[in-house]
PDB file of N, CA and C in Angstrom:
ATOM      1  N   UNK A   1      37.135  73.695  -6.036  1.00  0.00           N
ATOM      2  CA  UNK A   1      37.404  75.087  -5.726  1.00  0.00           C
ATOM      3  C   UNK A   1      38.865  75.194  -5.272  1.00  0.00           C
ATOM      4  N   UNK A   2      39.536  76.479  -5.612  1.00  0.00           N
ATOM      5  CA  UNK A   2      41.215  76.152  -5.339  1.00  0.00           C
ATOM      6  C   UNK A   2      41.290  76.936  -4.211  1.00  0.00           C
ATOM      7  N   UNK A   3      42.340  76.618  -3.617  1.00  0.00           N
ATOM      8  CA  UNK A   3      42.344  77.441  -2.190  1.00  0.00           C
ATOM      9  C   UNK A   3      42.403  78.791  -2.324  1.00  0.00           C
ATOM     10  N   UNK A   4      42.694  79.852  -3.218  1.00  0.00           N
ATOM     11  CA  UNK A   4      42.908  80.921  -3.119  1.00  0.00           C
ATOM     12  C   UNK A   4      41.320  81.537  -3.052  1.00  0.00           C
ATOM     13  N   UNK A   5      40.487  81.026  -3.937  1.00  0.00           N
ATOM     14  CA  UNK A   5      39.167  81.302  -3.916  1.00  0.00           C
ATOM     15  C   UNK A   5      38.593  80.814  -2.610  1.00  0.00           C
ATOM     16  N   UNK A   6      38.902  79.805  -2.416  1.00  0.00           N
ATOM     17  CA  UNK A   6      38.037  79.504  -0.491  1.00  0.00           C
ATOM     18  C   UNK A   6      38.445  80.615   0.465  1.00  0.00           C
ATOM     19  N   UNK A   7      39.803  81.092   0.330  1.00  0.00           N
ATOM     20  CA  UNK A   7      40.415  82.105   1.422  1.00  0.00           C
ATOM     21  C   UNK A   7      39.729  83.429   1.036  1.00  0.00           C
ATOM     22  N   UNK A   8      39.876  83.339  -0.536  1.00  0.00           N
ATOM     23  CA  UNK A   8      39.149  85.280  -1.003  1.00  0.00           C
ATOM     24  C   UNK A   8      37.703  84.922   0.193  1.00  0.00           C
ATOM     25  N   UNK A   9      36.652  84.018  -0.417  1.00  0.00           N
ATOM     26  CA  UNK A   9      35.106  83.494   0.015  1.00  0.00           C
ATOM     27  C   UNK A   9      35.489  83.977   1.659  1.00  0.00           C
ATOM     28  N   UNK A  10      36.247  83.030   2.682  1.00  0.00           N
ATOM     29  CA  UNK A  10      36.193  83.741   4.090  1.00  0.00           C
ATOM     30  C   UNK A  10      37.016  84.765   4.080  1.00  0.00           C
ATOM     31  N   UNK A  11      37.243  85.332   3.512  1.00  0.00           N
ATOM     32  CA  UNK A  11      37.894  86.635   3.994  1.00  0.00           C
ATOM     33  C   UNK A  11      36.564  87.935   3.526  1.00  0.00           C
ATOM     34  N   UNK A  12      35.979  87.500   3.015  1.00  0.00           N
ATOM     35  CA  UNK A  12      34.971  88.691   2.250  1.00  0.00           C
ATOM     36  C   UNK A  12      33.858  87.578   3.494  1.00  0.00           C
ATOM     37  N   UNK A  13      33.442  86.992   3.976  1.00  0.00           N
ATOM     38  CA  UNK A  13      32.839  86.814   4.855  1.00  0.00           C
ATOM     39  C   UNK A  13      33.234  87.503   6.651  1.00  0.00           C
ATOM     40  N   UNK A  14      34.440  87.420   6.759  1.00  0.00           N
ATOM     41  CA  UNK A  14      34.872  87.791   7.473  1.00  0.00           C
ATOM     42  C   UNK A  14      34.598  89.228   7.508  1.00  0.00           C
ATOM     43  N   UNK A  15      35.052  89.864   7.066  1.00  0.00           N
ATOM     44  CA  UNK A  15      34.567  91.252   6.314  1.00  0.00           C
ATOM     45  C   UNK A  15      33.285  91.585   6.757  1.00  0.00           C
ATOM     46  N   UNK A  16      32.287  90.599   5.732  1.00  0.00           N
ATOM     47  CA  UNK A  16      30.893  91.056   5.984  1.00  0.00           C
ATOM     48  C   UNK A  16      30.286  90.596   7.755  1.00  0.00           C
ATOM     49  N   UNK A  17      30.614  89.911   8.003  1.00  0.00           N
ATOM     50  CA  UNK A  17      30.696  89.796   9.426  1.00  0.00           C
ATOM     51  C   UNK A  17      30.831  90.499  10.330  1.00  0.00           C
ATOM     52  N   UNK A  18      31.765  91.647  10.597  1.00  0.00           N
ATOM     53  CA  UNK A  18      32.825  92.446  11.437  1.00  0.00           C
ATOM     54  C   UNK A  18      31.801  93.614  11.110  1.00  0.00           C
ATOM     55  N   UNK A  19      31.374  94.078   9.520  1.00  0.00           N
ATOM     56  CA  UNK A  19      30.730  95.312   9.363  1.00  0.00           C
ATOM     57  C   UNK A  19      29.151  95.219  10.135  1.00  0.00           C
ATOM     58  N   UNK A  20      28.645  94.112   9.867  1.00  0.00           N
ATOM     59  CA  UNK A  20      27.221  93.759  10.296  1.00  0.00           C
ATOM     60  C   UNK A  20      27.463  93.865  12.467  1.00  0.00           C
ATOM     61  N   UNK A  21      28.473  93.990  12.454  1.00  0.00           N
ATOM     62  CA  UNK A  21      28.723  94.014  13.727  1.00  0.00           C
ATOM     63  C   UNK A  21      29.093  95.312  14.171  1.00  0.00           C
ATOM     64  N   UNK A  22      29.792  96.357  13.330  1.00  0.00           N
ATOM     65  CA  UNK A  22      30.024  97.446  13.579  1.00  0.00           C
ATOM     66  C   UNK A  22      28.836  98.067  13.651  1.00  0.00           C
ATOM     67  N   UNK A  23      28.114  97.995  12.610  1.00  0.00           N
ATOM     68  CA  UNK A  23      26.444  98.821  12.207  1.00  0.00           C
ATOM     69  C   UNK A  23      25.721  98.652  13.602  1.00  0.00           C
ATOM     70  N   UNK A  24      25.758  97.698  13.864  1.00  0.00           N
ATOM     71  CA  UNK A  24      24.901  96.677  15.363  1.00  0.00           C
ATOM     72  C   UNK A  24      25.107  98.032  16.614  1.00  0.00           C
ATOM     73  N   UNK A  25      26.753  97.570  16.746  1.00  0.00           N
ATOM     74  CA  UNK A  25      27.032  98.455  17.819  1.00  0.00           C
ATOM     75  C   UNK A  25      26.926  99.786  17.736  1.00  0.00           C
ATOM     76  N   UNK A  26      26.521 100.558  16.597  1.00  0.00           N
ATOM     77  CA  UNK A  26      27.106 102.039  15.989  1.00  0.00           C
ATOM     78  C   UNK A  26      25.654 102.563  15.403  1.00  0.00           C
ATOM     79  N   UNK A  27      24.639 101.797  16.020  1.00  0.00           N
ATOM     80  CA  UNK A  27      22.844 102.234  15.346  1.00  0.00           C
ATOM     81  C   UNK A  27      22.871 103.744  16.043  1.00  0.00           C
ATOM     82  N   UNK A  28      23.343 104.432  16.598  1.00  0.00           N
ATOM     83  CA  UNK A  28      22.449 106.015  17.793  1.00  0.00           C
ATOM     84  C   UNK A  28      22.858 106.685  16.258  1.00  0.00           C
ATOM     85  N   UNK A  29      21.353 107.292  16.475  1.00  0.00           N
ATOM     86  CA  UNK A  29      21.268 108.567  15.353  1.00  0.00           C
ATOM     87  C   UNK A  29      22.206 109.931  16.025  1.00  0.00           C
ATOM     88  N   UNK A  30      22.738 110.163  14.577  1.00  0.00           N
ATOM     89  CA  UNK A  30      23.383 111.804  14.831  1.00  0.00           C
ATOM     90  C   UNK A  30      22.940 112.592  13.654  1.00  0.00           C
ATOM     91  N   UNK A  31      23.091 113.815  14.264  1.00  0.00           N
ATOM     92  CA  UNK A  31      22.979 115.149  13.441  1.00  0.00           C
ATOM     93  C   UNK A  31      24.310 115.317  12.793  1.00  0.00           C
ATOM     94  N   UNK A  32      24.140 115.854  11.597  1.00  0.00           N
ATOM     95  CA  UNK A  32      25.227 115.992  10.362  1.00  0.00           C
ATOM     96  C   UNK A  32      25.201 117.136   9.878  1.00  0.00           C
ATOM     97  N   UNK A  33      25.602 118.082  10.133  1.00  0.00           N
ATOM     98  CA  UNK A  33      25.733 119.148   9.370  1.00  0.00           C
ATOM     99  C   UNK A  33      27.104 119.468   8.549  1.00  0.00           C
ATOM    100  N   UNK A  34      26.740 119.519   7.245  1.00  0.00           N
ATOM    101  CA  UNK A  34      27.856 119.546   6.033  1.00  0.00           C
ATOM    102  C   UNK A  34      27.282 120.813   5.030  1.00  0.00           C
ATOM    103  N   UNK A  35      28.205 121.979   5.191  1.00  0.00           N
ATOM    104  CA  UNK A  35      27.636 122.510   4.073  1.00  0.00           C
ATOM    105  C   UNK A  35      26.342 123.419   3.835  1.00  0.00           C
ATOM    106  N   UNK A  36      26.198 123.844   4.997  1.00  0.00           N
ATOM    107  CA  UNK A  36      24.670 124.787   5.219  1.00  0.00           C
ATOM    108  C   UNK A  36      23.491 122.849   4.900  1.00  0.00           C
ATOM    109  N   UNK A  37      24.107 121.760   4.897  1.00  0.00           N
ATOM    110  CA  UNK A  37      22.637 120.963   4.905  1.00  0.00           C
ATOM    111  C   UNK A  37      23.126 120.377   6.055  1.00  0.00           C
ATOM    112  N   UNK A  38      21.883 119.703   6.592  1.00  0.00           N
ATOM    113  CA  UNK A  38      21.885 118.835   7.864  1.00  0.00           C
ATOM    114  C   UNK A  38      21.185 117.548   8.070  1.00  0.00           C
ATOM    115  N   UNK A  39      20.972 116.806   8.417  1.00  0.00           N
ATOM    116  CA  UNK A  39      20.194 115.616   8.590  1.00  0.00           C
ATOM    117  C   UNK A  39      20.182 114.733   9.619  1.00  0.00           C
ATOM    118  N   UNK A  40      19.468 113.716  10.085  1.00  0.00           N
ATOM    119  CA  UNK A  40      19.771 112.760  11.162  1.00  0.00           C
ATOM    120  C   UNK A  40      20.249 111.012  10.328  1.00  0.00           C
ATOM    121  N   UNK A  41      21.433 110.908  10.690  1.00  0.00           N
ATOM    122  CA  UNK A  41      21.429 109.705  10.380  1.00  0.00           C
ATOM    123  C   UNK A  41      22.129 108.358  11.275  1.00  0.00           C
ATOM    124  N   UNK A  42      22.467 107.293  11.114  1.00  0.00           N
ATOM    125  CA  UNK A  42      23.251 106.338  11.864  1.00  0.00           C
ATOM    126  C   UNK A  42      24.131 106.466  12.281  1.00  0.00           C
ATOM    127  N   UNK A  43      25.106 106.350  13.546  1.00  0.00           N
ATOM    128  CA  UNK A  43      26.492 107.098  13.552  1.00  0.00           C
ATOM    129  C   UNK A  43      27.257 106.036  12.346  1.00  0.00           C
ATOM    130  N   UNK A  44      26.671 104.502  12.382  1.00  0.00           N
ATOM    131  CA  UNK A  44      27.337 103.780  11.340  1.00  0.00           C
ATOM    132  C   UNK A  44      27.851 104.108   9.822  1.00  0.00           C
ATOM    133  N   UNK A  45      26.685 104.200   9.698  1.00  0.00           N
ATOM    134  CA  UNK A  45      26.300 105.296   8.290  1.00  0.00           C
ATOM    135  C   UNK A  45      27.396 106.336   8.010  1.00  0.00           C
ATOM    136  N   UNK A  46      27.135 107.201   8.634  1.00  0.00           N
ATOM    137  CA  UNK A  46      28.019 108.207   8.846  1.00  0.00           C
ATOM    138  C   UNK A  46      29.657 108.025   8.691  1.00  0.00           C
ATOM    139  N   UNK A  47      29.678 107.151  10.003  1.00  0.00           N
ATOM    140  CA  UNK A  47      31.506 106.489   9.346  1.00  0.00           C
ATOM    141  C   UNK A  47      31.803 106.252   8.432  1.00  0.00           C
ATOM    142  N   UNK A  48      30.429 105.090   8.038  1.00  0.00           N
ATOM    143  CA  UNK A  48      30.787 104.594   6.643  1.00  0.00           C
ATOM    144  C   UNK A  48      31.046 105.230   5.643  1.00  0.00           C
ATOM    145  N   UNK A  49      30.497 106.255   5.191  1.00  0.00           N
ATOM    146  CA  UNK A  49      30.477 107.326   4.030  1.00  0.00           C
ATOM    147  C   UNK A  49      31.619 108.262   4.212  1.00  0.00           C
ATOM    148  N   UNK A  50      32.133 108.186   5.544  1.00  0.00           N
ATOM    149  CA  UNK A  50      33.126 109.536   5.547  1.00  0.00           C
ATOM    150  C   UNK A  50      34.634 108.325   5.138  1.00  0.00           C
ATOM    151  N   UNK A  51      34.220 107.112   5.578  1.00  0.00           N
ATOM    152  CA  UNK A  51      35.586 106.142   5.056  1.00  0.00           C
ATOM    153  C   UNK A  51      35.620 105.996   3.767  1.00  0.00           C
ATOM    154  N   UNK A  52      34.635 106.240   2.994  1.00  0.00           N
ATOM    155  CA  UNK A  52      34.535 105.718   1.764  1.00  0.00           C
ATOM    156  C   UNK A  52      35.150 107.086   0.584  1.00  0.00           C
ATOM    157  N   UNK A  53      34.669 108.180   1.598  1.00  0.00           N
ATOM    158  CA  UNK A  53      35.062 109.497   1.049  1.00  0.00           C
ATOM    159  C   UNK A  53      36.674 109.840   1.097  1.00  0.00           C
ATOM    160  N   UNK A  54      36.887 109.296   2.251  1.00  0.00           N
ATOM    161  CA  UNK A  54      38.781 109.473   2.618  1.00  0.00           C
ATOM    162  C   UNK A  54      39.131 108.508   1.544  1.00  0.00           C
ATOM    163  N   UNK A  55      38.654 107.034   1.561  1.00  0.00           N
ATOM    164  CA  UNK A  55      39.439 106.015   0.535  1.00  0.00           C
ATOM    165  C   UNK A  55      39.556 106.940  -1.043  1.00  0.00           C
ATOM    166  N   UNK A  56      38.206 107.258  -1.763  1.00  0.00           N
ATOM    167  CA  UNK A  56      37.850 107.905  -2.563  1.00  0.00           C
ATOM    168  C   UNK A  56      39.370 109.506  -3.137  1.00  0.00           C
ATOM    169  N   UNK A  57      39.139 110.076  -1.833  1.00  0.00           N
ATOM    170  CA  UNK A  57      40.131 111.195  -2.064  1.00  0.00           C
ATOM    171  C   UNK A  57      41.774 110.841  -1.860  1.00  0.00           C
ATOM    172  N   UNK A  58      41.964 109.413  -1.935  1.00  0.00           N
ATOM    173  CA  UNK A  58      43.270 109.070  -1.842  1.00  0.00           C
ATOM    174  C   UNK A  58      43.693 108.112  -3.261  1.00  0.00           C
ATOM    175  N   UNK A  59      42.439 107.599  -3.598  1.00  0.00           N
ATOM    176  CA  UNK A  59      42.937 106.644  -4.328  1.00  0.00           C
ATOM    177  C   UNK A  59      43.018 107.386  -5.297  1.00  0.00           C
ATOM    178  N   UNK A  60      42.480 108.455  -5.925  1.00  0.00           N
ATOM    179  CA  UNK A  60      41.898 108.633  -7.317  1.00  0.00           C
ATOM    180  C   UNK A  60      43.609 109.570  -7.247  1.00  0.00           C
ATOM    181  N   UNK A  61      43.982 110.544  -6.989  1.00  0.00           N
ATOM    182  CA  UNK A  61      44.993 111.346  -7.402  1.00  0.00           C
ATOM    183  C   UNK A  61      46.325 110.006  -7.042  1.00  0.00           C
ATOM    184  N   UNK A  62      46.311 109.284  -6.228  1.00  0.00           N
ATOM    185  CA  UNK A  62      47.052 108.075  -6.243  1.00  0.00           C
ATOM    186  C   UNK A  62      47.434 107.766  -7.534  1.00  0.00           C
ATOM    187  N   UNK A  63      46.097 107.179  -7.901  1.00  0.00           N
ATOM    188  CA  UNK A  63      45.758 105.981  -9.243  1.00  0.00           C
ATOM    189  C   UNK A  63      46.478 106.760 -10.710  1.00  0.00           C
ATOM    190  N   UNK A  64      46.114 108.247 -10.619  1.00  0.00           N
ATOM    191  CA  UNK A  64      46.567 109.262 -11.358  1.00  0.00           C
ATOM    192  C   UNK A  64      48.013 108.951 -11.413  1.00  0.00           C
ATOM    193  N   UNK A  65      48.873 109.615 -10.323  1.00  0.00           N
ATOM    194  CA  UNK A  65      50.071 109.128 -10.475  1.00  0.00           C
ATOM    195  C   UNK A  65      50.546 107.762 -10.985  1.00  0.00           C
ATOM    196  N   UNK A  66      50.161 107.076 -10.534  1.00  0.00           N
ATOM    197  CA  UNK A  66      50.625 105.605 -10.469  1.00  0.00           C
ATOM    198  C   UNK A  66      50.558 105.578 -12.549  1.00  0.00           C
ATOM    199  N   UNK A  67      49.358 106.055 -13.283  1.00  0.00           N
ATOM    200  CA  UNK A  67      49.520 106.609 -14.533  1.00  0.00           C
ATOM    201  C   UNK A  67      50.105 106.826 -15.140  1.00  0.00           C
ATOM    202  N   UNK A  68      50.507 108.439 -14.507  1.00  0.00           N
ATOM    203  CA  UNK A  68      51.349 108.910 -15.196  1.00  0.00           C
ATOM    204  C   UNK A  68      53.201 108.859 -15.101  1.00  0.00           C
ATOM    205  N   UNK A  69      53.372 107.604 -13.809  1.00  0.00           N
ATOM    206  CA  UNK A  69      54.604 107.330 -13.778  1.00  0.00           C
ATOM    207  C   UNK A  69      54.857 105.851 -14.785  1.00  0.00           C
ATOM    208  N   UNK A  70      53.759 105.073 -14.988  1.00  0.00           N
ATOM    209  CA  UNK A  70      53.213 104.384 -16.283  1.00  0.00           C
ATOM    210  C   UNK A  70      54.301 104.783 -17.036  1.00  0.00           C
ATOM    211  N   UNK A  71      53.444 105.656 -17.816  1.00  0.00           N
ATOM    212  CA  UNK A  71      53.767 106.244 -19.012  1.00  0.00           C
ATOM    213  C   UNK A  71      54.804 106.876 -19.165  1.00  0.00           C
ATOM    214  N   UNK A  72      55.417 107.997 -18.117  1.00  0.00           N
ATOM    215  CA  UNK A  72      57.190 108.111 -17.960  1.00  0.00           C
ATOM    216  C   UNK A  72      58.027 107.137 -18.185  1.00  0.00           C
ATOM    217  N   UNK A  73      58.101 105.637 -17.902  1.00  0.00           N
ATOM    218  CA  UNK A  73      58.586 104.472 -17.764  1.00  0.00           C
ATOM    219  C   UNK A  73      58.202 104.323 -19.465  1.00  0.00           C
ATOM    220  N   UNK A  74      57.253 104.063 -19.952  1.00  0.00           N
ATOM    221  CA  UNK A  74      57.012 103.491 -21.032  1.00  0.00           C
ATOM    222  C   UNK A  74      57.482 104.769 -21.916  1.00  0.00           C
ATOM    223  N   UNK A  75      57.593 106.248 -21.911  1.00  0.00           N
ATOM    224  CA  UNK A  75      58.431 106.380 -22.959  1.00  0.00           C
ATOM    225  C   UNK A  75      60.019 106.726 -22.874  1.00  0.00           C
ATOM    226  N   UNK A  76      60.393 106.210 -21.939  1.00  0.00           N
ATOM    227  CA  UNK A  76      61.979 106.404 -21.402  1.00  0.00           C
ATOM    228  C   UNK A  76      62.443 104.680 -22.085  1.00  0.00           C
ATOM    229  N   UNK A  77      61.811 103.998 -22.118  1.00  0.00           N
ATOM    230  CA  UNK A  77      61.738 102.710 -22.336  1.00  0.00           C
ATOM    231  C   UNK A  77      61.924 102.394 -24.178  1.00  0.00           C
ATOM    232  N   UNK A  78      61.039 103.450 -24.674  1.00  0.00           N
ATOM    233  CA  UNK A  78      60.817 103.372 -25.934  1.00  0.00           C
ATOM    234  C   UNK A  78      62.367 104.013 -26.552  1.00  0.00           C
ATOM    235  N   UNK A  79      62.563 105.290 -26.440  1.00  0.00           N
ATOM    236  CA  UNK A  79      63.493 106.265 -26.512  1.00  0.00           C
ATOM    237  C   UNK A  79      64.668 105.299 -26.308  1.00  0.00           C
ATOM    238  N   UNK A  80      65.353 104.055 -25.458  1.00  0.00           N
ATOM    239  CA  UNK A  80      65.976 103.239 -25.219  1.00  0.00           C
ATOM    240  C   UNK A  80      67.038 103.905 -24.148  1.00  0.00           C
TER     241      UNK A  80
END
């Protein structure tokens, strides 16, 4: 196994470690109201999905750009 793969292996352990520890400390149910709906769920939970939603609404118009400055480059490139 080469070292870069042993470090990815504990670092994604590490990872899963820290979260199984966040969830632990972060179990008290809350009320959620989003949107005229409501529900009870984990406060963990809850973080989790609202981090995943921020990552989500950053990466994607990000990733977009990052695209379409791609392709500016590649036909400024062509054109010489």
């Amino acid at each position: 196994m080469s070292r870069s793969v042993a470090a990815a292996i504990r670092s994604a352990l590490s990872v899963l470690i820290l979260l199984v520890v966040f969830i632990a400390q972060n179990s008290r149910q809350v009320t959620i109201h989003f949107v005229g709906l409501h529900g009870h769920f984990s406060l963990a939970i809850a973080l989790l999905v609202a981090l995943v939603g921020g990552v989500l609404l950053v990466a994607i118009p990000g990733s977009a750009r990052i695209l379409q400055l791609r392709h500016t480059v590649q036909k400024r490139t062509v054109r010489g």
